[in-house]
N, C-alpha and C. Protein backbone atom coordinates (compact mmCIF):
# COMPACT_ATOMS: atom_id res chain seq x y z
N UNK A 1 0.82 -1.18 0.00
CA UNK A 1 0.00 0.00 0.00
C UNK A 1 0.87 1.25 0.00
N UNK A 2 1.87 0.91 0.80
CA UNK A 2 2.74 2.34 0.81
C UNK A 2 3.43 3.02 -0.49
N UNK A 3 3.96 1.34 -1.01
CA UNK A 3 4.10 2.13 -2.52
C UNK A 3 3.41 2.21 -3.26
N UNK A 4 1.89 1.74 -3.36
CA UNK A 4 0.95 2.56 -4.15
C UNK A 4 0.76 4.05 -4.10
N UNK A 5 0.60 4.53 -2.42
CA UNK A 5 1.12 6.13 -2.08
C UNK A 5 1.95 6.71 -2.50
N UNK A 6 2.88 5.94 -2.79
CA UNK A 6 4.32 6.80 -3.22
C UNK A 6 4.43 6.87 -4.81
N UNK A 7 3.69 6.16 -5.21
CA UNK A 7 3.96 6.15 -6.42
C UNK A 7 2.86 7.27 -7.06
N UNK A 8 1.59 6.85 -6.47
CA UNK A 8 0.86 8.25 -6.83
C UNK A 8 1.17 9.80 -6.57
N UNK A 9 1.66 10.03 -5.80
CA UNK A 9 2.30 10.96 -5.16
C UNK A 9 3.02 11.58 -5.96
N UNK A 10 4.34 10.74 -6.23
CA UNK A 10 5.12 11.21 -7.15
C UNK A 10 4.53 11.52 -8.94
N UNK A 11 3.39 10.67 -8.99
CA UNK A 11 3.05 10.94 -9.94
C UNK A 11 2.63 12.47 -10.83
N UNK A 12 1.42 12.64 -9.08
CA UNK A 12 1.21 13.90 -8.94
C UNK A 12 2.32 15.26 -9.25
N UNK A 13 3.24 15.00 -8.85
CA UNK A 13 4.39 15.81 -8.98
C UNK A 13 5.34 15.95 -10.28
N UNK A 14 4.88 14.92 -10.85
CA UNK A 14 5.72 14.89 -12.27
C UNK A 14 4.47 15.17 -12.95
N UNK A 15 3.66 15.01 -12.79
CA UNK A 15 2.26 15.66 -13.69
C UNK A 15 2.20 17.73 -13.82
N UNK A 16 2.51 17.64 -12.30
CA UNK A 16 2.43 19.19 -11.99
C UNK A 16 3.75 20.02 -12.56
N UNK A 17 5.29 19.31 -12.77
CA UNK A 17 6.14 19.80 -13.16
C UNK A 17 5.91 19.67 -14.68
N UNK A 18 5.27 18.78 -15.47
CA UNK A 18 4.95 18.69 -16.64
C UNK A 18 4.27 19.83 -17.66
N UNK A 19 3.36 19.70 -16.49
CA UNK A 19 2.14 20.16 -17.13
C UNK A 19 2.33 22.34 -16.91
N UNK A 20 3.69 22.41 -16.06
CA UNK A 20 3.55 23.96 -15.59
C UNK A 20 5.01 24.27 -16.35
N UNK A 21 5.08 25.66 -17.16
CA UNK A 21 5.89 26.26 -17.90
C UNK A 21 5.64 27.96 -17.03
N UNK A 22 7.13 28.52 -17.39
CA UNK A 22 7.14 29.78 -16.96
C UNK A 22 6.49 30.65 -17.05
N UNK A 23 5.04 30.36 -17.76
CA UNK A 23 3.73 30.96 -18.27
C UNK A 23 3.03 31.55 -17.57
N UNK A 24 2.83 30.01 -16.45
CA UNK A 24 2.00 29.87 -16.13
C UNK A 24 0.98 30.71 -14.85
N UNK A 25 0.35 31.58 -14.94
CA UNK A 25 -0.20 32.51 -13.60
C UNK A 25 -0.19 32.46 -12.93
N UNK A 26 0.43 32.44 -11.65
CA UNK A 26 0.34 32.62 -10.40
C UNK A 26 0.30 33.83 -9.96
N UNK A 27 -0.62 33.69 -8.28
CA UNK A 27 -0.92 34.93 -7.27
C UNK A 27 -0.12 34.69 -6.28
N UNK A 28 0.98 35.22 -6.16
CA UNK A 28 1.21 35.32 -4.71
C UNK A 28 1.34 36.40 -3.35
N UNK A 29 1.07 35.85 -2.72
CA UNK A 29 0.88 37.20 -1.62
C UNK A 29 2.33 36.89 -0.63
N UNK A 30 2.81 37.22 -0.07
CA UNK A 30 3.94 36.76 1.11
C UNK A 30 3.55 36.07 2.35
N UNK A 31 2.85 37.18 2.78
CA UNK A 31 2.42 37.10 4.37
C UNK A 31 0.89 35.33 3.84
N UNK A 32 0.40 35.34 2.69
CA UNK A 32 -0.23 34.67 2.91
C UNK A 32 -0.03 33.01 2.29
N UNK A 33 0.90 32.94 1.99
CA UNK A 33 1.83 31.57 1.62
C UNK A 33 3.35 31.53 2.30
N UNK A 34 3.21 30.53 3.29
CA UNK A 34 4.41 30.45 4.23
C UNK A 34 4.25 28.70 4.65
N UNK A 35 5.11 28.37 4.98
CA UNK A 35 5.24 27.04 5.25
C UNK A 35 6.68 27.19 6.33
N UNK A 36 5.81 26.55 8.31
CA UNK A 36 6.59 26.67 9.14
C UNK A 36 6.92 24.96 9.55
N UNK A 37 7.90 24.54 9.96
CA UNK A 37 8.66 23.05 10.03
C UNK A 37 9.42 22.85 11.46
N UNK A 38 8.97 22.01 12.13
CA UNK A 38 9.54 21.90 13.37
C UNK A 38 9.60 20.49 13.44
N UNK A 39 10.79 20.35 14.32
CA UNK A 39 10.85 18.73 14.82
C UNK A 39 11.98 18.14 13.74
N UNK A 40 12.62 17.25 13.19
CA UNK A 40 13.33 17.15 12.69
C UNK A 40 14.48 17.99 12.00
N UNK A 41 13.99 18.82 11.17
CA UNK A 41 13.88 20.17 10.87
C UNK A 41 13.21 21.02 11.06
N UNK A 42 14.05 22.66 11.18
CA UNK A 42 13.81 23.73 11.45
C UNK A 42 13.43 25.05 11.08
N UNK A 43 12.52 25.09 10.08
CA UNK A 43 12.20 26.57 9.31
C UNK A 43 11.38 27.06 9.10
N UNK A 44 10.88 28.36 8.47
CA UNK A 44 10.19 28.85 8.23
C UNK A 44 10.36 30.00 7.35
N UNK A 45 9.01 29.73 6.19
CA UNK A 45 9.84 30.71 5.06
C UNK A 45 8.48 31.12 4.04
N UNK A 46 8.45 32.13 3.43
CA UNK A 46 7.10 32.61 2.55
C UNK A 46 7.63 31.38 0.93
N UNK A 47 6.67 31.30 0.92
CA UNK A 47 6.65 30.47 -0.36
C UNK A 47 5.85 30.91 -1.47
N UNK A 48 6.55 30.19 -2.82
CA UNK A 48 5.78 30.65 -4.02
C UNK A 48 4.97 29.29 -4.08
N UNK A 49 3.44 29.50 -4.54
CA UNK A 49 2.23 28.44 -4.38
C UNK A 49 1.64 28.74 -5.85
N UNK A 50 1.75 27.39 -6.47
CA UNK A 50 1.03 26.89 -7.44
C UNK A 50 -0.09 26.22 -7.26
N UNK A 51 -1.03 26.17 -7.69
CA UNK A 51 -2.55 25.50 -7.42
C UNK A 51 -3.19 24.95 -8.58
N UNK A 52 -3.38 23.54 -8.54
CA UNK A 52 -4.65 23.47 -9.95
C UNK A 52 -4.71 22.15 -10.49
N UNK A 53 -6.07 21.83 -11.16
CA UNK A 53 -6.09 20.72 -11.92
C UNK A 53 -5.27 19.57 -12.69
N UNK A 54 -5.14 19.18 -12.49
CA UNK A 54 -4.40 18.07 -13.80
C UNK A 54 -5.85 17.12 -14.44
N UNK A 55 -5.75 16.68 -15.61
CA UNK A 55 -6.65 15.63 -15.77
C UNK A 55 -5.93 14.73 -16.89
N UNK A 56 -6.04 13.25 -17.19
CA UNK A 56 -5.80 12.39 -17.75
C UNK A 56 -7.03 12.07 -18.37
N UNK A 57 -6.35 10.73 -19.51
CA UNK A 57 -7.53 9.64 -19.33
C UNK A 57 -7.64 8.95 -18.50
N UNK A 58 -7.01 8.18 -17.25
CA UNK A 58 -6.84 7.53 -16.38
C UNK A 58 -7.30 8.22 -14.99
N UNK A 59 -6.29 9.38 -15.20
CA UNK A 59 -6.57 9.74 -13.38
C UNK A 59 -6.72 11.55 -13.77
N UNK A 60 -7.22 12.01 -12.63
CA UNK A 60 -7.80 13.56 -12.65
C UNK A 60 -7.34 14.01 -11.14
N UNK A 61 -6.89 15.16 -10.73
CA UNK A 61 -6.70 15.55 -9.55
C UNK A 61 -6.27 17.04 -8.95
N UNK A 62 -6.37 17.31 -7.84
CA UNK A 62 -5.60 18.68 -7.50
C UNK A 62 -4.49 18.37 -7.21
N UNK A 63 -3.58 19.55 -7.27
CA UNK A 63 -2.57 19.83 -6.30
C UNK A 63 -2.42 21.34 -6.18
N UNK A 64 -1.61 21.25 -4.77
CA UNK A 64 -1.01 22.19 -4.40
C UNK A 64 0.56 22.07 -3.95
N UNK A 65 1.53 23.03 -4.99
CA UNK A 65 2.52 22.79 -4.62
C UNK A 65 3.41 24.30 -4.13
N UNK A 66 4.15 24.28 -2.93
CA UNK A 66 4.69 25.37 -2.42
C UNK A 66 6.34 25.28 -2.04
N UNK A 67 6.74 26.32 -3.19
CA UNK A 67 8.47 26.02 -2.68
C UNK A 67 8.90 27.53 -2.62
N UNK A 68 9.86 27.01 -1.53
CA UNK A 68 10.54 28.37 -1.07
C UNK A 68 10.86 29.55 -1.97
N UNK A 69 10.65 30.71 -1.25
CA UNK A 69 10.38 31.74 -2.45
C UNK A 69 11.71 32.12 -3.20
N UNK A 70 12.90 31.99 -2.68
CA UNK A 70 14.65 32.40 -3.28
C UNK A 70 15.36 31.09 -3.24
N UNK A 71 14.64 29.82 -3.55
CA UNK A 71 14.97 28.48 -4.05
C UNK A 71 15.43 28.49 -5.59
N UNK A 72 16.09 27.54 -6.03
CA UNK A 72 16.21 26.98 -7.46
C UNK A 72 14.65 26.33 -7.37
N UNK A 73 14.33 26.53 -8.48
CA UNK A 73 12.73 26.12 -8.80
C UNK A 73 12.98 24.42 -8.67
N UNK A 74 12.13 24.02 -7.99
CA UNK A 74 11.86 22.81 -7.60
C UNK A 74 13.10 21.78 -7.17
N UNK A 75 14.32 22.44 -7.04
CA UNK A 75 15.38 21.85 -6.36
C UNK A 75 15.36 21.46 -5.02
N UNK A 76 14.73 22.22 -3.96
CA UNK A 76 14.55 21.79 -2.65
C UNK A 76 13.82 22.41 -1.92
N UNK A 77 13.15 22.08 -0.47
CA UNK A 77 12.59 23.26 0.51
C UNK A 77 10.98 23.62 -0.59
N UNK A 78 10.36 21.90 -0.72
CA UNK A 78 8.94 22.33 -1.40
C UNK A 78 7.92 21.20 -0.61
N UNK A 79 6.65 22.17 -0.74
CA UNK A 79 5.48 20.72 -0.49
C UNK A 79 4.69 20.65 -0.99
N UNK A 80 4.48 19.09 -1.60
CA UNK A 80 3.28 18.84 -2.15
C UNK A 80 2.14 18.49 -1.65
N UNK A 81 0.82 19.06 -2.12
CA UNK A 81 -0.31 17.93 -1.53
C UNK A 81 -1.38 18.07 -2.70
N UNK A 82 -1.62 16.50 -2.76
CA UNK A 82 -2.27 16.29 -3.53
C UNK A 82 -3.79 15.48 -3.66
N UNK A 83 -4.33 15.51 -3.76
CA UNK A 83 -5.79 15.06 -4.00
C UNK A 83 -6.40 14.49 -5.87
N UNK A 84 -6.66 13.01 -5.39
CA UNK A 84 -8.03 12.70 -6.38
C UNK A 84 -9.00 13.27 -6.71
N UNK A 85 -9.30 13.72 -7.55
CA UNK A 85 -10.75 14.60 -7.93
C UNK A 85 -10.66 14.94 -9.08
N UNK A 86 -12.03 15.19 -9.60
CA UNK A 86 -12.57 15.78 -10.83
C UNK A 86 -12.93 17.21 -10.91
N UNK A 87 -12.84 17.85 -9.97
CA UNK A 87 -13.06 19.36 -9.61
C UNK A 87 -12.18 19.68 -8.30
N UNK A 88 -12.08 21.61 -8.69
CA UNK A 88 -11.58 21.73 -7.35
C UNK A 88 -12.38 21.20 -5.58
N UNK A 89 -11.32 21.03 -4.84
CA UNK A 89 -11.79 20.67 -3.63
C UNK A 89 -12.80 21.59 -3.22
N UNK A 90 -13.58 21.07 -2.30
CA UNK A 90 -14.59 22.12 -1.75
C UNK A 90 -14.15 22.77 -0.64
N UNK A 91 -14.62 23.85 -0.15
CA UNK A 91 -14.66 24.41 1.42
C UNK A 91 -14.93 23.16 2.24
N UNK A 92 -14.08 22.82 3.37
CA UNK A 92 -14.05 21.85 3.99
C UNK A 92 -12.27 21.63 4.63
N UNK A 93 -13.03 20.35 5.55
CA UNK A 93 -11.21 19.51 6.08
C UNK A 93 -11.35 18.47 5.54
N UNK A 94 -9.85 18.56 5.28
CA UNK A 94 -10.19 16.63 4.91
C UNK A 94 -8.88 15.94 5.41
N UNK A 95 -8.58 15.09 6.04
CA UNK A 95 -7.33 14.25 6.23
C UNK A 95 -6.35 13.87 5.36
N UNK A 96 -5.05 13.98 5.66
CA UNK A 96 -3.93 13.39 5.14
C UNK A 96 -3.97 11.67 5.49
N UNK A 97 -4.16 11.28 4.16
CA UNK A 97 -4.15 9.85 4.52
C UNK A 97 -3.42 9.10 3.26
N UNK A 98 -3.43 7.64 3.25
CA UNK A 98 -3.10 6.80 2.62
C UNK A 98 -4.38 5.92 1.28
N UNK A 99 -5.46 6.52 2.15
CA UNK A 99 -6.94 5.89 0.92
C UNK A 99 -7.21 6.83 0.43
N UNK A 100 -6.14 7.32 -0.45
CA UNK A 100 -6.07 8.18 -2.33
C UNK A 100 -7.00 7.77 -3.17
N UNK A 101 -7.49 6.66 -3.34
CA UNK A 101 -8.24 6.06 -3.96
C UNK A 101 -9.65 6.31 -3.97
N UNK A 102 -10.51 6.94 -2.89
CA UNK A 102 -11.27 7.33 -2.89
C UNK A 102 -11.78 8.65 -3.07
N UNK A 103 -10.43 9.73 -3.09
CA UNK A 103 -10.88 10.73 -3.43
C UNK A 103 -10.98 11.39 -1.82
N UNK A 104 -11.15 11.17 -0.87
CA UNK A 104 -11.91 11.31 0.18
C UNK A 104 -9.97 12.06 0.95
N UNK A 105 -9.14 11.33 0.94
CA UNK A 105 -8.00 12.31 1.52
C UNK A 105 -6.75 12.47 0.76
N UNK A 106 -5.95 13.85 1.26
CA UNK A 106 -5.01 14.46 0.70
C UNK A 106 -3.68 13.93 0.54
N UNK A 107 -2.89 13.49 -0.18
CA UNK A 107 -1.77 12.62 0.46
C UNK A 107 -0.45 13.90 0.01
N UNK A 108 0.57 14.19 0.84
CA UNK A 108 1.50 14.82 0.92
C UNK A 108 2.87 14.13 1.40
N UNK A 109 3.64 15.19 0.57
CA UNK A 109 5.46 15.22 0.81
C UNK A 109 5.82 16.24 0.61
N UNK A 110 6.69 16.55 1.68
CA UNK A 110 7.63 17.61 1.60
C UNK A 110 9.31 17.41 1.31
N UNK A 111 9.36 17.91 0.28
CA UNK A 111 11.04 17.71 -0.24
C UNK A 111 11.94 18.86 0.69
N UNK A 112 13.24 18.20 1.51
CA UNK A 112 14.21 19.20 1.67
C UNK A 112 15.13 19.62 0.59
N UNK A 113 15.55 18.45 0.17
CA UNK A 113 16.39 18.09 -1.14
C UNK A 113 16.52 17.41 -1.73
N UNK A 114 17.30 16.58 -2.78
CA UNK A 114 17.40 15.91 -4.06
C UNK A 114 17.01 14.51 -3.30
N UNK A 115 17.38 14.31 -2.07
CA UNK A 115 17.65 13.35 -1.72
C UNK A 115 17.18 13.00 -0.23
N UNK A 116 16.55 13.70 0.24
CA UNK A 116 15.71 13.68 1.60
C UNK A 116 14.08 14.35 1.40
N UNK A 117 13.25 13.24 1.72
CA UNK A 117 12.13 13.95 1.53
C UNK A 117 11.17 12.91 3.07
N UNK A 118 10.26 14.09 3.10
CA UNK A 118 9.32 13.41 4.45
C UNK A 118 7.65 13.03 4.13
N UNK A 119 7.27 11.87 4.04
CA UNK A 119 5.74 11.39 3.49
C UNK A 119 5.16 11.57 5.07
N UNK A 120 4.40 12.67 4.73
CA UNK A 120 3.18 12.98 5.24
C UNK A 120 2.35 12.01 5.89
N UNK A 121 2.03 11.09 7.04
CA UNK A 121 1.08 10.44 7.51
C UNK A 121 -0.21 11.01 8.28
N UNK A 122 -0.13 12.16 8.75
CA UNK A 122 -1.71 12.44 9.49
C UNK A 122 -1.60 13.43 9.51
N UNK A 123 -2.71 14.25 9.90
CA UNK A 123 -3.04 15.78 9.65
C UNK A 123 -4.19 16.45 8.65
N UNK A 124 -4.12 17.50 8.90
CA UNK A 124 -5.58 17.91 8.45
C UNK A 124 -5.00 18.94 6.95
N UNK A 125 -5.87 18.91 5.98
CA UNK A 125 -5.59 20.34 4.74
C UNK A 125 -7.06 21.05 4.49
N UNK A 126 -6.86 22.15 5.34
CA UNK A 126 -8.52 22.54 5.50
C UNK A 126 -8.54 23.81 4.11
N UNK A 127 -9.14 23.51 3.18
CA UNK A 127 -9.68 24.42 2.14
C UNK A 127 -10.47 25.61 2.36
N UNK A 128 -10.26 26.90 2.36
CA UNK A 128 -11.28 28.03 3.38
C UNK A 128 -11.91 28.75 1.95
N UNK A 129 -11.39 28.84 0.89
CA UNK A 129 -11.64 29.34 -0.28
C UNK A 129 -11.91 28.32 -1.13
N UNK A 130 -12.41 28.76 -2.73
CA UNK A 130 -12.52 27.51 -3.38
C UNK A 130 -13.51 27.77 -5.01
N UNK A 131 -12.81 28.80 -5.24
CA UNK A 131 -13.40 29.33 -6.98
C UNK A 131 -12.42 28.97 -7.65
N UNK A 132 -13.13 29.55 -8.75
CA UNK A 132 -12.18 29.39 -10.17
C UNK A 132 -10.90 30.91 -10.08
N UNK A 133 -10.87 31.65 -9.08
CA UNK A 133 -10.26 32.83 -8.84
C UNK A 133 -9.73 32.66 -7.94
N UNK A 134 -9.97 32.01 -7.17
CA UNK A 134 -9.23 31.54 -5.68
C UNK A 134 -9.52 30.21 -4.80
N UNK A 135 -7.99 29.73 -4.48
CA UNK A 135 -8.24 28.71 -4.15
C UNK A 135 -7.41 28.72 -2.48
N UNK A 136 -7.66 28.82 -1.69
CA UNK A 136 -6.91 29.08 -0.09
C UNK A 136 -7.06 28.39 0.83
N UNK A 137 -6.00 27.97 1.44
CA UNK A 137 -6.13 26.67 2.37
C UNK A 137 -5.49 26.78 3.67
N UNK A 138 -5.35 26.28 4.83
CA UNK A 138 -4.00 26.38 5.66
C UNK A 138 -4.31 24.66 5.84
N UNK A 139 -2.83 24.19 6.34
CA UNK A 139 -2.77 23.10 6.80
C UNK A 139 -2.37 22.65 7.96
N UNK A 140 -1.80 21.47 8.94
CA UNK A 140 -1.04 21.10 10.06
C UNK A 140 -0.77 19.68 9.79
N UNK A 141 0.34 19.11 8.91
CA UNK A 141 0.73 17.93 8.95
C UNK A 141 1.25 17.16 9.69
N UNK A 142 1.92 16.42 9.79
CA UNK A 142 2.94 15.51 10.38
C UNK A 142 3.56 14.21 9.54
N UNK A 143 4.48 14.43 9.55
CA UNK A 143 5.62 13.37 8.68
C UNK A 143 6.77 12.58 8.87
N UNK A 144 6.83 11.51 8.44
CA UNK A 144 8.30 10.88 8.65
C UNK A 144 9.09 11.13 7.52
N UNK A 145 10.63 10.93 7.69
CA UNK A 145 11.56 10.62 6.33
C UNK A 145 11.14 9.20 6.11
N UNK A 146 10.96 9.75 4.52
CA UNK A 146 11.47 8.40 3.81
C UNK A 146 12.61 7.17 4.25
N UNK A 147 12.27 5.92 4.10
CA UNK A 147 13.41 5.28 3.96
C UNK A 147 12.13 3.88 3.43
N UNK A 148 13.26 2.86 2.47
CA UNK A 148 12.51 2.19 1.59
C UNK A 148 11.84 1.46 2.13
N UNK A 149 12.72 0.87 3.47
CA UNK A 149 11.95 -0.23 3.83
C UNK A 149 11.07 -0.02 5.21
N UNK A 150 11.19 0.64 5.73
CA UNK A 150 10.04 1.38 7.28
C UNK A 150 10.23 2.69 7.28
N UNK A 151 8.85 3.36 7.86
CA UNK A 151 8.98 4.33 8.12
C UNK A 151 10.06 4.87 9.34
N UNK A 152 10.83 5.76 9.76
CA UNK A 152 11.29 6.05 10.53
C UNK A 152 10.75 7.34 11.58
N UNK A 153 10.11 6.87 12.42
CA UNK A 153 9.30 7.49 13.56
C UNK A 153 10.00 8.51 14.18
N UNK A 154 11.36 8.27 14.31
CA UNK A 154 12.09 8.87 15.11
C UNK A 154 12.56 10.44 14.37
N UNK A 155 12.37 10.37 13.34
CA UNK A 155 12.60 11.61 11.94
C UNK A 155 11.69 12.05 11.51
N UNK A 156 10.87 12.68 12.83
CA UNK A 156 9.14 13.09 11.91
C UNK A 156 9.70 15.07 11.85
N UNK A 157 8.40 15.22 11.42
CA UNK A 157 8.45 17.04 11.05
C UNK A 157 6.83 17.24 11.24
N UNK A 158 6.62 18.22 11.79
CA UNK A 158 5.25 18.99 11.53
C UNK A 158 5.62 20.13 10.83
N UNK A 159 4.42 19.64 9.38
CA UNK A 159 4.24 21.07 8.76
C UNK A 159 3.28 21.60 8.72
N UNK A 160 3.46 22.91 9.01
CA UNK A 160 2.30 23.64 9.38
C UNK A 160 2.04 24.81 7.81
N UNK A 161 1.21 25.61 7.59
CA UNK A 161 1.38 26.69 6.85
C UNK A 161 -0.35 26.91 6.23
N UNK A 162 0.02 27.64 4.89
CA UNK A 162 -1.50 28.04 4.82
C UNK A 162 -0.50 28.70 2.84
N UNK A 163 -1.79 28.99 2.28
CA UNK A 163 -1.52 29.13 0.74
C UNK A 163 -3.19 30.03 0.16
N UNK A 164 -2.29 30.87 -0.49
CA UNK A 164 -3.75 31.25 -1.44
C UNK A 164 -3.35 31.89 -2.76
N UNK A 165 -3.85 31.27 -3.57
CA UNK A 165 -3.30 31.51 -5.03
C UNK A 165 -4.56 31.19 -6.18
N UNK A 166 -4.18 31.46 -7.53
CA UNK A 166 -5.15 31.50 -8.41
C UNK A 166 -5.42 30.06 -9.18
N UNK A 167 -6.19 29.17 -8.85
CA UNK A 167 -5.56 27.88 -9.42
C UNK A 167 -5.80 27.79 -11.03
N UNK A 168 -5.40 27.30 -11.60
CA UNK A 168 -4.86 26.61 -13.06
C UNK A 168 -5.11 25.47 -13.33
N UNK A 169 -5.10 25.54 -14.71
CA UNK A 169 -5.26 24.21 -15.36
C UNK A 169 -4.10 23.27 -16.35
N UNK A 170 -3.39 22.74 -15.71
CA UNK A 170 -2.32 22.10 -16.09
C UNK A 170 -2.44 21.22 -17.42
């Protein structure tokens, strides 16, 4: 099951780097896209937030992705979360979970770097906005690092933060 998560996940993320060119519109505000990290790691920083659709023939979904604002674009210090669906999410909470499959919760990772990243196990991504003009959320995760064969408990992170941007259609 876990690497069904991981694999969707990542999917999500190579869909969203695919599908987004230097074109592409974004809103950002400072004070209102930030992503704060405690517990393993330590930071806190305004982020640039992408928002929006993908659709296939196979699979359809949101994401939201937020990386540090004076980063190399998608090199490190980003988070994803992503959701099943055929439309944007509604006003609502919904859980960080592992049953992607239903559409019903958000599954997330946060990348430090090329080579360290933390899968998201519990926590809430509460949606407060939710047009075709705006899409705004805050969240409170919790995560372990990766490693292939168990999770490692002892290497968790809470991420906390919040995002509001114009979402798109990838």
């Amino acid at each position: 099951m876990r690497t069904k998560f991981l694999l969707i996940s990542f999917l999500f993320v190579a869909i969203f780097f695919i599908g987004c060119d230097e074109d592409s519109p974004t809103e950002t505000v400072e004070s209102e896209n930030y992503i704060a990290i405690s517990g393993d790691l330590n930071d806190k920083f305004d982020a640039l937030t992408f928002a929006g659709m993908q659709s296939s023939d196979t699979l359809s979904g949101f994401t939201v992705v937020m990386q540090r604002m004076e980063g190399d674009a998608f090199a490190s210090n980003y988070l994803t979360l992503a959701k099943i669906t055929n439309e944007l999410p509604t006003v609502g909470k919904y859980n960080i979970g592992v049953d992607i499959e239903s559409g019903e919760d958000f599954i997330g990772v946060y990348f430090y770097n090329d080579s360290t990243f933390y899968v998201m196990y519990s926590g809430i991504v509460e949606i407060t906005k939710s047009s075709k003009t705006n899409i705004s959320g805050k969240f409170n995760l919790k995560g372990s690092i990766f490693e292939y064969d168990t999770p490692n408990l002892d290497r968790t992170v809470d991420v906390k933060g919040q995002f509001k941007t114009i979402p798109i259609e990838f």
